[in-house]
C-alpha atoms as a PDB file:
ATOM      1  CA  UNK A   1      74.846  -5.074  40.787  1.00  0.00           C
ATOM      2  CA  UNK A   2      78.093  -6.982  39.447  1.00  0.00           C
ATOM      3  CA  UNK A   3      80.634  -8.603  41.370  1.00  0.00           C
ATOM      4  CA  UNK A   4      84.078  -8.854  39.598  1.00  0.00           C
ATOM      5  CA  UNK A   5      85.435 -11.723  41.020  1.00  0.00           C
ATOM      6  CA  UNK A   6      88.962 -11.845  40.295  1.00  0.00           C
ATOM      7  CA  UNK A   7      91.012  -8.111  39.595  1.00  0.00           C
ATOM      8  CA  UNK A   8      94.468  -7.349  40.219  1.00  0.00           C
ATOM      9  CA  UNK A   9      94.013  -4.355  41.765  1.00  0.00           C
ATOM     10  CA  UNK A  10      97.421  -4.065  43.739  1.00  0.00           C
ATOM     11  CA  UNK A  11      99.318  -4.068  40.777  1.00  0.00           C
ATOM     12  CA  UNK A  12     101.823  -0.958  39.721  1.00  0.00           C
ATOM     13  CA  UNK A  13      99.223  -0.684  36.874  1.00  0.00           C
ATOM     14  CA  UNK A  14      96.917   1.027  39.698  1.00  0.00           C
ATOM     15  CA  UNK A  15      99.336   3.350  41.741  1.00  0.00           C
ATOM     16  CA  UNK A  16      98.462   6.300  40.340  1.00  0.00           C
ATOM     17  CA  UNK A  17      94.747   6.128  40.306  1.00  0.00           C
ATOM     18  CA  UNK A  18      93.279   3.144  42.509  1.00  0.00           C
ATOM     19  CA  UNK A  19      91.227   5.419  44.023  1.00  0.00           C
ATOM     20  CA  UNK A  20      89.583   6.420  40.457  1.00  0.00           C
ATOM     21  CA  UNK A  21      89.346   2.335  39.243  1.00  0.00           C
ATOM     22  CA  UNK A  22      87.073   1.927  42.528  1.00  0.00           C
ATOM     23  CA  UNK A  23      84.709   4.710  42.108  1.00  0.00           C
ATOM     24  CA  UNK A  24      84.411   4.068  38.622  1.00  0.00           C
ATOM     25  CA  UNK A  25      83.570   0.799  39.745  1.00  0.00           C
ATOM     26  CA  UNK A  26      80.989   1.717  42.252  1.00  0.00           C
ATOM     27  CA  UNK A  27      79.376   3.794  39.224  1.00  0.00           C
ATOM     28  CA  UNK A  28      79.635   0.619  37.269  1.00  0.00           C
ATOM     29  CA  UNK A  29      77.259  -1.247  39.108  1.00  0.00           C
ATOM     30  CA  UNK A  30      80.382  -3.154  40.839  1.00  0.00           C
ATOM     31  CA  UNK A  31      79.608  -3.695  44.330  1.00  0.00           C
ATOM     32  CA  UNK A  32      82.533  -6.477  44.919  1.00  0.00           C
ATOM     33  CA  UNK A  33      85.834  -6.826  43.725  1.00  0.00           C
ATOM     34  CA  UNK A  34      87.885 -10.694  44.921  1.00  0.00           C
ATOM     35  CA  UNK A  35      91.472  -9.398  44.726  1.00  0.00           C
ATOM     36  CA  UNK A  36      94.183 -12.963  44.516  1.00  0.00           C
ATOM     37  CA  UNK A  37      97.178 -13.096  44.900  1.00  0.00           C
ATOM     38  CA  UNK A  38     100.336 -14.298  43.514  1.00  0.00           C
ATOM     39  CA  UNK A  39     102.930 -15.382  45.940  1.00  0.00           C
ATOM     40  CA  UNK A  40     103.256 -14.706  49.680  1.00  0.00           C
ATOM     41  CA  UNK A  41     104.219 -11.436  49.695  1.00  0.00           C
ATOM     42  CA  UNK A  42     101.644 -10.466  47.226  1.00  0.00           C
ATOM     43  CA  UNK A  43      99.271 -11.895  49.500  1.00  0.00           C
ATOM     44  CA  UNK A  44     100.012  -9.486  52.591  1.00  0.00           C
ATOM     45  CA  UNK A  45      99.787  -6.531  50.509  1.00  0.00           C
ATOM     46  CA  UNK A  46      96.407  -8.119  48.856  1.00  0.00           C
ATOM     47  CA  UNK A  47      94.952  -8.619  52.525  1.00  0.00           C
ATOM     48  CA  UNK A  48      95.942  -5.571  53.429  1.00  0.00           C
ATOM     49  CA  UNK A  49      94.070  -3.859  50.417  1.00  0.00           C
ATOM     50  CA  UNK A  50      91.181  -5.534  51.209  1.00  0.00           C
ATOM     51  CA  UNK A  51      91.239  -4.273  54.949  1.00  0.00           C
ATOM     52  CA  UNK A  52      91.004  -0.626  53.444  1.00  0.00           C
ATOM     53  CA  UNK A  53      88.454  -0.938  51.437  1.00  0.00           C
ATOM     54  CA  UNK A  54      84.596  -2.036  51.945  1.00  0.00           C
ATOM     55  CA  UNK A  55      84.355  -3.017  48.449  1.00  0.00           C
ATOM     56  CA  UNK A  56      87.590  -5.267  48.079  1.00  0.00           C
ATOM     57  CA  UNK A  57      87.829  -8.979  49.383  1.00  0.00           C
ATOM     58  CA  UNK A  58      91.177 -11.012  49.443  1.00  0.00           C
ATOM     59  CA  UNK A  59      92.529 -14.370  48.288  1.00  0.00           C
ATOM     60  CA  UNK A  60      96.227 -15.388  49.414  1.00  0.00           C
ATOM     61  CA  UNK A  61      97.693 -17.877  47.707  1.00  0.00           C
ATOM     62  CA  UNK A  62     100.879 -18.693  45.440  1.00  0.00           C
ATOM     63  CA  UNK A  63     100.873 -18.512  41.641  1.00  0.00           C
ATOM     64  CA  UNK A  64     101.963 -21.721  39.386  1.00  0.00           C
ATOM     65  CA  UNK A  65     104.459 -19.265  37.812  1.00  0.00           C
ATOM     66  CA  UNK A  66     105.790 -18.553  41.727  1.00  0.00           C
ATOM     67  CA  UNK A  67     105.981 -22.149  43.043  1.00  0.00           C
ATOM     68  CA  UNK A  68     109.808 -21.950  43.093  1.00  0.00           C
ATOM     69  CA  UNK A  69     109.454 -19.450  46.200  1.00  0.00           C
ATOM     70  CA  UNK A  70     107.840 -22.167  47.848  1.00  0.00           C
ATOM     71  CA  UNK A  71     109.714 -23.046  50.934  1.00  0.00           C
ATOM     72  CA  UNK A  72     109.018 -25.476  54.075  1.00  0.00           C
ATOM     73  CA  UNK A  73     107.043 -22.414  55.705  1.00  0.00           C
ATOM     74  CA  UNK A  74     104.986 -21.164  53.276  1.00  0.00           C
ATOM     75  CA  UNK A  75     102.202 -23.568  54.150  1.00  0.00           C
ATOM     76  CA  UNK A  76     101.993 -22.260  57.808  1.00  0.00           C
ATOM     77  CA  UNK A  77     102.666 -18.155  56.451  1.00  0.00           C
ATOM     78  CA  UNK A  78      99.815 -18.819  54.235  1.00  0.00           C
ATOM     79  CA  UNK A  79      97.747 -19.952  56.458  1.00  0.00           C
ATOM     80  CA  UNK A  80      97.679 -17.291  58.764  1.00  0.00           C
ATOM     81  CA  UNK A  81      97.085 -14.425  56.264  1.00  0.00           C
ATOM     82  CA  UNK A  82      94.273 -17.144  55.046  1.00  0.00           C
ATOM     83  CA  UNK A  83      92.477 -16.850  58.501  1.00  0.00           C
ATOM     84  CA  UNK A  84      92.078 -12.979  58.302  1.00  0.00           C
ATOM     85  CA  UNK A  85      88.979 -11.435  58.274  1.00  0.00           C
ATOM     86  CA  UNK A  86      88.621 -10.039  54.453  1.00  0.00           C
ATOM     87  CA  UNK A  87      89.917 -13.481  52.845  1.00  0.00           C
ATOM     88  CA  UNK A  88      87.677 -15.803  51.031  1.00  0.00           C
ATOM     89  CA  UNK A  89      89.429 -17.983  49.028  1.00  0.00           C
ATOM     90  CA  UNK A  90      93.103 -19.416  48.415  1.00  0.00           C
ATOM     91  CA  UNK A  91      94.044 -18.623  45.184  1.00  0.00           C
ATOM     92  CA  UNK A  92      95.237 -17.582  42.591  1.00  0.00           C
ATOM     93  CA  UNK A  93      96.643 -21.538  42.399  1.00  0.00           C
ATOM     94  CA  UNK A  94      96.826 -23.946  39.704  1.00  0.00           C
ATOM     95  CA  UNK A  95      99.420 -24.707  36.864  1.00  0.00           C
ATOM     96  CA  UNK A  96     101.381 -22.950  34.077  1.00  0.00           C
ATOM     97  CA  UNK A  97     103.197 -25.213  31.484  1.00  0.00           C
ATOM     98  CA  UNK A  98     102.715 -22.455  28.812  1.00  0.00           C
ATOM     99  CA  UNK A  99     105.360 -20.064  31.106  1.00  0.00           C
ATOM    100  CA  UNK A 100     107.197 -23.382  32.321  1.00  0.00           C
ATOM    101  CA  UNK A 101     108.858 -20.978  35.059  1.00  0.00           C
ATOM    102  CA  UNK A 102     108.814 -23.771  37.405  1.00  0.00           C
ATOM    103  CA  UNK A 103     108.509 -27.469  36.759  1.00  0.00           C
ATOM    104  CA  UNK A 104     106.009 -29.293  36.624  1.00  0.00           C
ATOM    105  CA  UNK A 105     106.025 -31.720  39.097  1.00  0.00           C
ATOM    106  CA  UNK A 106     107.266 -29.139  41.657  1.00  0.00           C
ATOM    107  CA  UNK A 107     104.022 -27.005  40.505  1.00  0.00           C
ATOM    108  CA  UNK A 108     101.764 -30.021  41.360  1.00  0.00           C
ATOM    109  CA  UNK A 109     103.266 -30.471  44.832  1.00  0.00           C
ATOM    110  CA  UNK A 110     102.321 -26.639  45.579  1.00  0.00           C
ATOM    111  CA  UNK A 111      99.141 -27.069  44.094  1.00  0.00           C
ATOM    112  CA  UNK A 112      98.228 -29.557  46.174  1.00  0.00           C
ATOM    113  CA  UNK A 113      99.920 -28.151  49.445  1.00  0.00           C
ATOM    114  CA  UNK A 114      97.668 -25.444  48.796  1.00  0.00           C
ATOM    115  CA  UNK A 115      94.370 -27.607  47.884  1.00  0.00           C
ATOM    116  CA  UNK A 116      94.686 -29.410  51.119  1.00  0.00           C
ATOM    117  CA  UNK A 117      95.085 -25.708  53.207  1.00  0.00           C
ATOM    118  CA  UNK A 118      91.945 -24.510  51.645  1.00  0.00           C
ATOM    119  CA  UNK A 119      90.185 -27.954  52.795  1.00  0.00           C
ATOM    120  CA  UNK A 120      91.149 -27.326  56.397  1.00  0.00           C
ATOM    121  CA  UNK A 121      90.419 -24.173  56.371  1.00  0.00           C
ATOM    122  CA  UNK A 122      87.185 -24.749  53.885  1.00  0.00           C
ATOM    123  CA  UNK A 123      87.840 -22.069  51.464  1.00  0.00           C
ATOM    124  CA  UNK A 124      86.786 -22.371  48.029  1.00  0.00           C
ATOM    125  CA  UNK A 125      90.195 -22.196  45.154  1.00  0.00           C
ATOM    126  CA  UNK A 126      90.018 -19.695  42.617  1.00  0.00           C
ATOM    127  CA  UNK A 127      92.197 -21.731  39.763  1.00  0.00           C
ATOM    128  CA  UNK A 128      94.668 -20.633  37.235  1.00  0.00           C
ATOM    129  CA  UNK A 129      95.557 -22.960  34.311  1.00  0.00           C
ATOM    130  CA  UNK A 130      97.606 -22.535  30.943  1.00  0.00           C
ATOM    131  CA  UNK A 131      98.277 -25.660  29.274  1.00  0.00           C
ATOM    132  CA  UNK A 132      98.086 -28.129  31.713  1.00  0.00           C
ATOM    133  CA  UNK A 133      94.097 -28.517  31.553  1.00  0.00           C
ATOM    134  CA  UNK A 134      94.411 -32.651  31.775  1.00  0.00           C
ATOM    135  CA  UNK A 135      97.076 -32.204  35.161  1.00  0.00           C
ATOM    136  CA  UNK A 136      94.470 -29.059  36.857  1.00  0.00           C
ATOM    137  CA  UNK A 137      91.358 -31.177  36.292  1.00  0.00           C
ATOM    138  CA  UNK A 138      92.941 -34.583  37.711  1.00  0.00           C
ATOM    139  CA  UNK A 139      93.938 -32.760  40.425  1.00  0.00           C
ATOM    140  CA  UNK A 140      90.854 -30.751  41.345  1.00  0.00           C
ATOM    141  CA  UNK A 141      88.706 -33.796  40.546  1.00  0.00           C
ATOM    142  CA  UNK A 142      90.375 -35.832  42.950  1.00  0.00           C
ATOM    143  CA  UNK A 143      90.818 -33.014  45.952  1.00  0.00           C
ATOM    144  CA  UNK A 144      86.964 -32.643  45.258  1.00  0.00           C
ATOM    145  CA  UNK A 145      86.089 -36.364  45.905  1.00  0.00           C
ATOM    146  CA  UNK A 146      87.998 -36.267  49.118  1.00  0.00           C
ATOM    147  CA  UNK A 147      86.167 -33.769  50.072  1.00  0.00           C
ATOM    148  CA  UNK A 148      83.123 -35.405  49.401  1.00  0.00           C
ATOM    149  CA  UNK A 149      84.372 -38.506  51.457  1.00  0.00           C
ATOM    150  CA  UNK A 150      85.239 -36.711  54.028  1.00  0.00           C
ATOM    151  CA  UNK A 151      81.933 -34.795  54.180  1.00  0.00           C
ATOM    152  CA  UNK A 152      83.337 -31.598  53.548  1.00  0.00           C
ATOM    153  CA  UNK A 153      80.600 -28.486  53.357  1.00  0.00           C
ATOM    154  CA  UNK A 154      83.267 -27.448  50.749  1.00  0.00           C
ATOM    155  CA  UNK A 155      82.587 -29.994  48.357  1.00  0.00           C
ATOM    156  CA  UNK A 156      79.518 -28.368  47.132  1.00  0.00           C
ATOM    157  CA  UNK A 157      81.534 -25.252  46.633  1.00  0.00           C
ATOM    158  CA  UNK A 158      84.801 -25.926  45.988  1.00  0.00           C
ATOM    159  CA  UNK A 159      86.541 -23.302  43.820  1.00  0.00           C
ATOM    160  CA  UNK A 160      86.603 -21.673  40.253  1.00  0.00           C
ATOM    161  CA  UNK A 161      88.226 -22.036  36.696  1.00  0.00           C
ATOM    162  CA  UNK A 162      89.170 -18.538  36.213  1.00  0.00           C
ATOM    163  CA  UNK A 163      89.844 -17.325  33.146  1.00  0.00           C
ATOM    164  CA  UNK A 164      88.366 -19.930  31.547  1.00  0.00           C
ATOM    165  CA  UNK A 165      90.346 -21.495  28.549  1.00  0.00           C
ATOM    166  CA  UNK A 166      89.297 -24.859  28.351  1.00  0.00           C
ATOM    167  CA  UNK A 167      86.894 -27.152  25.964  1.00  0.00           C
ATOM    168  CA  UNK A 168      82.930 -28.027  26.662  1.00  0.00           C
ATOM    169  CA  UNK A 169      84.485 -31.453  28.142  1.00  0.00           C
ATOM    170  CA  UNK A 170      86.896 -30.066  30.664  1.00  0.00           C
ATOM    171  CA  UNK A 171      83.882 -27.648  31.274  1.00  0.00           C
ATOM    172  CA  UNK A 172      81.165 -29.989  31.849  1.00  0.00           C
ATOM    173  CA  UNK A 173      83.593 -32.214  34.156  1.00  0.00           C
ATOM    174  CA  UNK A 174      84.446 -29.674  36.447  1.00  0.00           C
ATOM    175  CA  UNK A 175      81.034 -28.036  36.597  1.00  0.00           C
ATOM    176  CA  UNK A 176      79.691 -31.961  37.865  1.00  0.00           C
ATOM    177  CA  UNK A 177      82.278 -31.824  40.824  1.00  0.00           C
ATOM    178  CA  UNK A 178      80.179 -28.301  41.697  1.00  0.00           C
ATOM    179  CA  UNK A 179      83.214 -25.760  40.214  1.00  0.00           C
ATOM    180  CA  UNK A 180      82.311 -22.498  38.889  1.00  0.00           C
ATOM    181  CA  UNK A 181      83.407 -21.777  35.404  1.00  0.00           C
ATOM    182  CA  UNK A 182      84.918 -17.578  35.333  1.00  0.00           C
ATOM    183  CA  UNK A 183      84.677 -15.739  31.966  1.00  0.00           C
ATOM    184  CA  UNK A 184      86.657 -12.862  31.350  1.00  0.00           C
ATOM    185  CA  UNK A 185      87.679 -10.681  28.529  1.00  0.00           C
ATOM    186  CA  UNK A 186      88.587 -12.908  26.042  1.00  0.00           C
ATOM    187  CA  UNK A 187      84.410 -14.226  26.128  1.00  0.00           C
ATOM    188  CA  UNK A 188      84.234 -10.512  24.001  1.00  0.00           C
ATOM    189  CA  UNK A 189      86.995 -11.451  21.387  1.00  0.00           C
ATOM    190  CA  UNK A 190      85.538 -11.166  18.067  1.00  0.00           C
ATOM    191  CA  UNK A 191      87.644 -14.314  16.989  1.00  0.00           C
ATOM    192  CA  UNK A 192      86.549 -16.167  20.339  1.00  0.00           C
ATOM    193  CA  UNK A 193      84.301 -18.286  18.549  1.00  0.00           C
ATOM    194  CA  UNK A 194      84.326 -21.317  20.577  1.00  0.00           C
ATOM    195  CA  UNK A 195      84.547 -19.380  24.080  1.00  0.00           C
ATOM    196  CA  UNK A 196      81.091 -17.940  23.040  1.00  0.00           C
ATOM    197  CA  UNK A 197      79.572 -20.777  21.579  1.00  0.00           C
ATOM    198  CA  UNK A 198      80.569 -23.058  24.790  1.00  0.00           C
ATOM    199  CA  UNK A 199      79.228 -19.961  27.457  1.00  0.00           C
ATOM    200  CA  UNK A 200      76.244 -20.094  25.502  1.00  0.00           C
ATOM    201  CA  UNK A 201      75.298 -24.133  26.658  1.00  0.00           C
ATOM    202  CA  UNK A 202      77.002 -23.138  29.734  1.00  0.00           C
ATOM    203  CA  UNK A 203      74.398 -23.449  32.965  1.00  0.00           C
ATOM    204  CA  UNK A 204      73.969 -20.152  33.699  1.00  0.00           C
ATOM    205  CA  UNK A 205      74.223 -21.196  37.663  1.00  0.00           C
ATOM    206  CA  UNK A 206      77.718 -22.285  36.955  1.00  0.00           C
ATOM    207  CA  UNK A 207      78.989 -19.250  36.123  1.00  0.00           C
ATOM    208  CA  UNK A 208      80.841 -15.729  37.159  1.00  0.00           C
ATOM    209  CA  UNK A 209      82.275 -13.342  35.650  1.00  0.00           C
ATOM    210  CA  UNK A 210      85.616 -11.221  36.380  1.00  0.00           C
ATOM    211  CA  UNK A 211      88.063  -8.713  34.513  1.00  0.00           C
ATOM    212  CA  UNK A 212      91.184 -10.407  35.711  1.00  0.00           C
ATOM    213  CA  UNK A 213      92.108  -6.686  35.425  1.00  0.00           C
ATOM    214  CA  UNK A 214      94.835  -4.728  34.531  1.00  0.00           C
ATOM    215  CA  UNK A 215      94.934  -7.799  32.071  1.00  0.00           C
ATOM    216  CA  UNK A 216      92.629  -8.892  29.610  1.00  0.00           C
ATOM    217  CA  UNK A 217      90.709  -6.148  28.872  1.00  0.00           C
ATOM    218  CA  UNK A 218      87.295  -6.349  26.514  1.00  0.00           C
ATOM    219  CA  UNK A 219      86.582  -5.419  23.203  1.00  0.00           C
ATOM    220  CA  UNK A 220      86.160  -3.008  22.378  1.00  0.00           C
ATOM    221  CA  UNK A 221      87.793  -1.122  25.153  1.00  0.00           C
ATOM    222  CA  UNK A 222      91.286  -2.686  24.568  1.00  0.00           C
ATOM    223  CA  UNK A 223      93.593  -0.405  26.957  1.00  0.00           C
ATOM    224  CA  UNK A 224      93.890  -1.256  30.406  1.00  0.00           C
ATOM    225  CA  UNK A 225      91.711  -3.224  31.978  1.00  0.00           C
ATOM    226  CA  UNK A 226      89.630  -2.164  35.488  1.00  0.00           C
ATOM    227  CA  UNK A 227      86.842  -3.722  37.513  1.00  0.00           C
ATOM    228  CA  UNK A 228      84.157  -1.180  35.660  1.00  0.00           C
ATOM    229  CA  UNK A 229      84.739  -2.978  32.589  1.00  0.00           C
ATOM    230  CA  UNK A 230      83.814  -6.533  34.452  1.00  0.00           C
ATOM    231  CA  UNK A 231      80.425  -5.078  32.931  1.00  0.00           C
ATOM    232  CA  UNK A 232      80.785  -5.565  29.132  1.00  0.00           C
ATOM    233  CA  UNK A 233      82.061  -8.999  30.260  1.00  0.00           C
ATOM    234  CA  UNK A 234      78.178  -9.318  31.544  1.00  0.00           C
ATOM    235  CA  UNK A 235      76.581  -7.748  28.397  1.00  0.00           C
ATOM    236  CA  UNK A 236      78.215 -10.339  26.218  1.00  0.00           C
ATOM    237  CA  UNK A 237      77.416 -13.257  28.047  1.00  0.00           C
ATOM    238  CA  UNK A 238      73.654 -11.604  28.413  1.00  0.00           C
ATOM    239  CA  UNK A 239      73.829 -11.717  24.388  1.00  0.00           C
ATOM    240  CA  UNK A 240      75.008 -14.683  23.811  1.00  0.00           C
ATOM    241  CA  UNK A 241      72.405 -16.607  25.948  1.00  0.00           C
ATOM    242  CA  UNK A 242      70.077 -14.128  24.514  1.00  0.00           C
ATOM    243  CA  UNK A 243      68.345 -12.963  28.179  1.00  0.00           C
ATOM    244  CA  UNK A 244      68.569  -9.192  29.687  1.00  0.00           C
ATOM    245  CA  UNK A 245      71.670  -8.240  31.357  1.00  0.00           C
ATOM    246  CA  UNK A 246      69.961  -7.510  34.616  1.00  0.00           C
ATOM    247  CA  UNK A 247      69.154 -11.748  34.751  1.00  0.00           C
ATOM    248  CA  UNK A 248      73.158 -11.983  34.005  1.00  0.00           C
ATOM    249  CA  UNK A 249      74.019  -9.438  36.543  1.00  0.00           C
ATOM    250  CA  UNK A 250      71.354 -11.386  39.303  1.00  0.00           C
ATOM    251  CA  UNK A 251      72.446 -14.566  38.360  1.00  0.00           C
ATOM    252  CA  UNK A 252      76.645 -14.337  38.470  1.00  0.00           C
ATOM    253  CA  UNK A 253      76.246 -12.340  41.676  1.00  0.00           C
ATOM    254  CA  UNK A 254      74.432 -14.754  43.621  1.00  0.00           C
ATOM    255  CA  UNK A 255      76.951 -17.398  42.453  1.00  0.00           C
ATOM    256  CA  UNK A 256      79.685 -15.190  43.635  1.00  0.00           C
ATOM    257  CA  UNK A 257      78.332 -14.566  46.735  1.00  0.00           C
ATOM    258  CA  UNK A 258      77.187 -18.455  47.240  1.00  0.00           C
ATOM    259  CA  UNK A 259      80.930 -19.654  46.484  1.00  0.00           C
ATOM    260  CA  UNK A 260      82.592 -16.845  48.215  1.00  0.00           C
ATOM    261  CA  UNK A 261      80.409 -15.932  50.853  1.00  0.00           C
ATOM    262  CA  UNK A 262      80.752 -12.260  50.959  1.00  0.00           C
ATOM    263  CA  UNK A 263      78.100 -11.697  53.239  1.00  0.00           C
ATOM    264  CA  UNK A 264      79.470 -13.207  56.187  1.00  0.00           C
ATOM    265  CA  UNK A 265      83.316 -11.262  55.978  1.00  0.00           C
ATOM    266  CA  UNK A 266      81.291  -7.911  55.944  1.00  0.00           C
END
């Protein structure tokens, strides 16, 4: 069993054949699939998705790259589709200074409008970040000790670095504060050197693994990307640590399932 814990899987890259990308997921061994989303419109469609299909969970949330649609109601839109039945996280949030489609500062505001929503609502945040690792961790680091001052259950489960792209440092920092570290495609890279050398140290309870499908797809299956393939994702990081894939595939699901809690949105 594999949980692919973040997939685009509304995206145009799936009209013709969604159907097909979730049974060959189910054959996979991919029980789960955590769908984000990228702005608020996104995030109905996302929820929606989710509603239709047993396998498919929901996060609503807006994208760094999408913080210019952020207006004086988004908080309280977001926070409705946040309260539906299939969603599990707010996300995909973070920052983007590689894109800069938004500045900076205005990125960090609806980061943080968005941190504080998950907090009420005691969601974990899965976390997007592209250049701006020093800004995401500050951030995150500080929303985390609030939560622990304020007793927050959510403190001990706070959110995820997907995609990770960061050093050992920025690692090791955010896997103190209880964050879970994703690895995705790029882990198989044959020139990933230092991705595979830092998974390797990597606590193997910190970690998940996801597709962050129709994007990033593995070697050596470099066309477009699906949940199925969330699998050679697993088989690398089960070689690298040198342990059998079925302790990789035991291990990342129960760390999905303890962060996102799958079990009780059934």
């Amino acid at each position: 069993m594999l949980i692919d814990t973040h997939c685009h899987l509304d995206f145009e890259a799936f009209d013709a054949d969604r159907d097909a990308v979730l049974a060959r997921a189910a054959e996979a061994g991919v029980s789960v699939m955590l769908n984000p989303s990228i702005d608020l419109q996104n995030s109905a469609k996302v929820v929606q998705l989710a509603e239709q299909h047993a396998s498919v969970f929901a996060a609503v949330g807006v994208h760094p790259n999408d913080s210019a649609s952020w207006v004086s109601e988004s908080a309280a839109k977001l926070k409705g589709l946040a309260q539906r039945s299939r969603v599990v996280a707010i996300g995909e949030i973070g920052l983007d200074y590689y894109w800069d489609k938004a500045p900076k500062v205005l990125q960090q505001q609806v980061l943080q409008h968005q941190l504080s929503l998950a907090a009420e609502l005691e969601l974990p945040v899965i976390v997007h970040n592209r250049d701006a690792g020093s800004d995401v961790l500050k951030l995150l680091l500080d929303w985390q000790a609030e939560l622990l001052r304020a007793a927050s259950p959510l403190a001990e489960r706070p959110g995820v670095l997907h995609s990770f792209s960061g050093d050992r440092a920025m690692a090791g920092s955010a896997i103190a504060a209880h964050f879970f570290i994703g690895l995705s495609g790029p882990l198989t890279f044959k020139n990933a050197r230092d991705l595979q050398a830092m998974a390797a140290q990597l606590p193997l309870e910190s970690l998940l693994v996801e597709t962050d499908s129709p994007f990033l797809s593995p070697h050596p299956q470099r066309q477009r990307n699906e949940p199925a393939k969330v699998r050679l994702v697993a088989e690398k990081l089960a070689e690298l640590k040198g342990v059998q894939f079925n302790e990789i595939a035991a291990a990342t699901t129960a760390n999905a399932e303890r962060l996102f809690r799958f079990g009780e949105r059934q």
